[in-house]
Structure formats: structure tokens, C-alpha cells
C-alpha atoms as a PDB file:
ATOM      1  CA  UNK A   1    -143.544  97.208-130.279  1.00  0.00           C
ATOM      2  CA  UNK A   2    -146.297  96.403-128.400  1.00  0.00           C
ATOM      3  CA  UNK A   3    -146.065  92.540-129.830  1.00  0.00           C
ATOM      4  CA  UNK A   4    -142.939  92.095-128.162  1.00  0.00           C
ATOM      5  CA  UNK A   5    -143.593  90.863-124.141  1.00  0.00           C
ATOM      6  CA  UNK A   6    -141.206  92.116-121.763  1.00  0.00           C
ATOM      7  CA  UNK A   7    -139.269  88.533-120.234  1.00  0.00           C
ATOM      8  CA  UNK A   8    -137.456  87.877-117.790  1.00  0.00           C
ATOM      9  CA  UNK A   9    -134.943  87.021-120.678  1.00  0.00           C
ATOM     10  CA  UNK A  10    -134.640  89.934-122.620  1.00  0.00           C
ATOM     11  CA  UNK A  11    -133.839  92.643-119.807  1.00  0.00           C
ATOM     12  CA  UNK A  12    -130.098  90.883-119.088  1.00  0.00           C
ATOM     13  CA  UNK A  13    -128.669  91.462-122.641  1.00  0.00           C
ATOM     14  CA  UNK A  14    -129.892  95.741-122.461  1.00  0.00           C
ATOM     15  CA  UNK A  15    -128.961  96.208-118.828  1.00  0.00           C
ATOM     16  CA  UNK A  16    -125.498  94.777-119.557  1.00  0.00           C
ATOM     17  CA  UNK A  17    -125.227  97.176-122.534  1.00  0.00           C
ATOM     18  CA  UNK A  18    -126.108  99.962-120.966  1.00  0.00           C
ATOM     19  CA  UNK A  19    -123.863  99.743-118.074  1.00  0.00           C
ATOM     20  CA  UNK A  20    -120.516  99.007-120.806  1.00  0.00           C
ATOM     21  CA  UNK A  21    -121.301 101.607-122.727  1.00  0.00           C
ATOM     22  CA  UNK A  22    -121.771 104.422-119.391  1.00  0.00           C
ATOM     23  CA  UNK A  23    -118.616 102.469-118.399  1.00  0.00           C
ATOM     24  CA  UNK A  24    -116.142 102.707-120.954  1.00  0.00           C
ATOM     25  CA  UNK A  25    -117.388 106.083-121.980  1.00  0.00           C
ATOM     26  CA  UNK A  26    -116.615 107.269-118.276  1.00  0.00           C
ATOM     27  CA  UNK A  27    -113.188 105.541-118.121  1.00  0.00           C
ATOM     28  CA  UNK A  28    -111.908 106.394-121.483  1.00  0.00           C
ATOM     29  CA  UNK A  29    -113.905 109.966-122.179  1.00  0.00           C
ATOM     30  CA  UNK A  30    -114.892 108.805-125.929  1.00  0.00           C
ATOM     31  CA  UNK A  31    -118.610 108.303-126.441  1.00  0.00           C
ATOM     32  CA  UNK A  32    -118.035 106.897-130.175  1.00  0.00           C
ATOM     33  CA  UNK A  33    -116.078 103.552-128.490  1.00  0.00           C
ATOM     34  CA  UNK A  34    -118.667 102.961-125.489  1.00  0.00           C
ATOM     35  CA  UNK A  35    -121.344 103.147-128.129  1.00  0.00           C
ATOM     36  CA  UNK A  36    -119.783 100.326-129.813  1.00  0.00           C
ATOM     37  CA  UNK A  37    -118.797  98.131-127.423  1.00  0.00           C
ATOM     38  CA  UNK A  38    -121.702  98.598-125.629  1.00  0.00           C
ATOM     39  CA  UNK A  39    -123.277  97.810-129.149  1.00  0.00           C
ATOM     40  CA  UNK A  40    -121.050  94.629-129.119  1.00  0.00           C
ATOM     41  CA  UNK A  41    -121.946  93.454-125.751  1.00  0.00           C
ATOM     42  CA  UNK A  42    -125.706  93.652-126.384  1.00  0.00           C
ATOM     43  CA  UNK A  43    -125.503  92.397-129.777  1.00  0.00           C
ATOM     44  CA  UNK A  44    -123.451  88.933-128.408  1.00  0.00           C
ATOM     45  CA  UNK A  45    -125.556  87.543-125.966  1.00  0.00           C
ATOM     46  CA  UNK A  46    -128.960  88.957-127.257  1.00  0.00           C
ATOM     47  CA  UNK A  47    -128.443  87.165-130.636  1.00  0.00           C
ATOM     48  CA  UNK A  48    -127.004  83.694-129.302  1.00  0.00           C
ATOM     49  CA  UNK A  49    -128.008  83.701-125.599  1.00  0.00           C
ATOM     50  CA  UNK A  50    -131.429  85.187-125.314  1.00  0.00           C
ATOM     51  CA  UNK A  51    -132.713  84.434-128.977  1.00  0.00           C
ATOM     52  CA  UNK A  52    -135.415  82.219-128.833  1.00  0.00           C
END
């Protein structure tokens, strides 16, 4: 892990994740479904967006 530098553009596509997945567990009670959409957010943008 240590090959991988921290940017500026991979913090976005995490922090987003993070916060759907805290979020939809919170409004709907079901940690299975935040996991993955919070898998799904991070996934999108990290693999189109931020890849490079």
C-alpha cells in the first residue's frame, strides 16, 4: 500500500462512500443495503472519474 500516494483525487470517491453507506444505513436500519450502495457509489466514480 505504501506505492499508492494519497491525491487530492482519490479522497472524493471514499469520503462520498462512506457518508452513503452511514446514511442509508441510518435512514433505513439495514447495514447489508448501505454496504452496497455505498459499495456502488465508490465503485462509480472511482473507476470512471478518478481512474487515471
Amino acid at each position: 500500500m505504501r506505492d499508492l500516494p494519497l491525491t487530492h483525487a482519490a479522497v472524493p470517491a471514499p469520503a462520498a462512500a462512506l457518508a452513503v453507506t452511514v446514511g442509508v444505513h441510518l435512514w433505513r436500519r439495514n447495514a447489508p443495503l448501505g454496504i452496497l450502495v455505498g459499495t456502488a457509489v465508490h465503485a462509480a466514480p472511482a473507476s470512471t472519474v478518478f481512474a487515471g
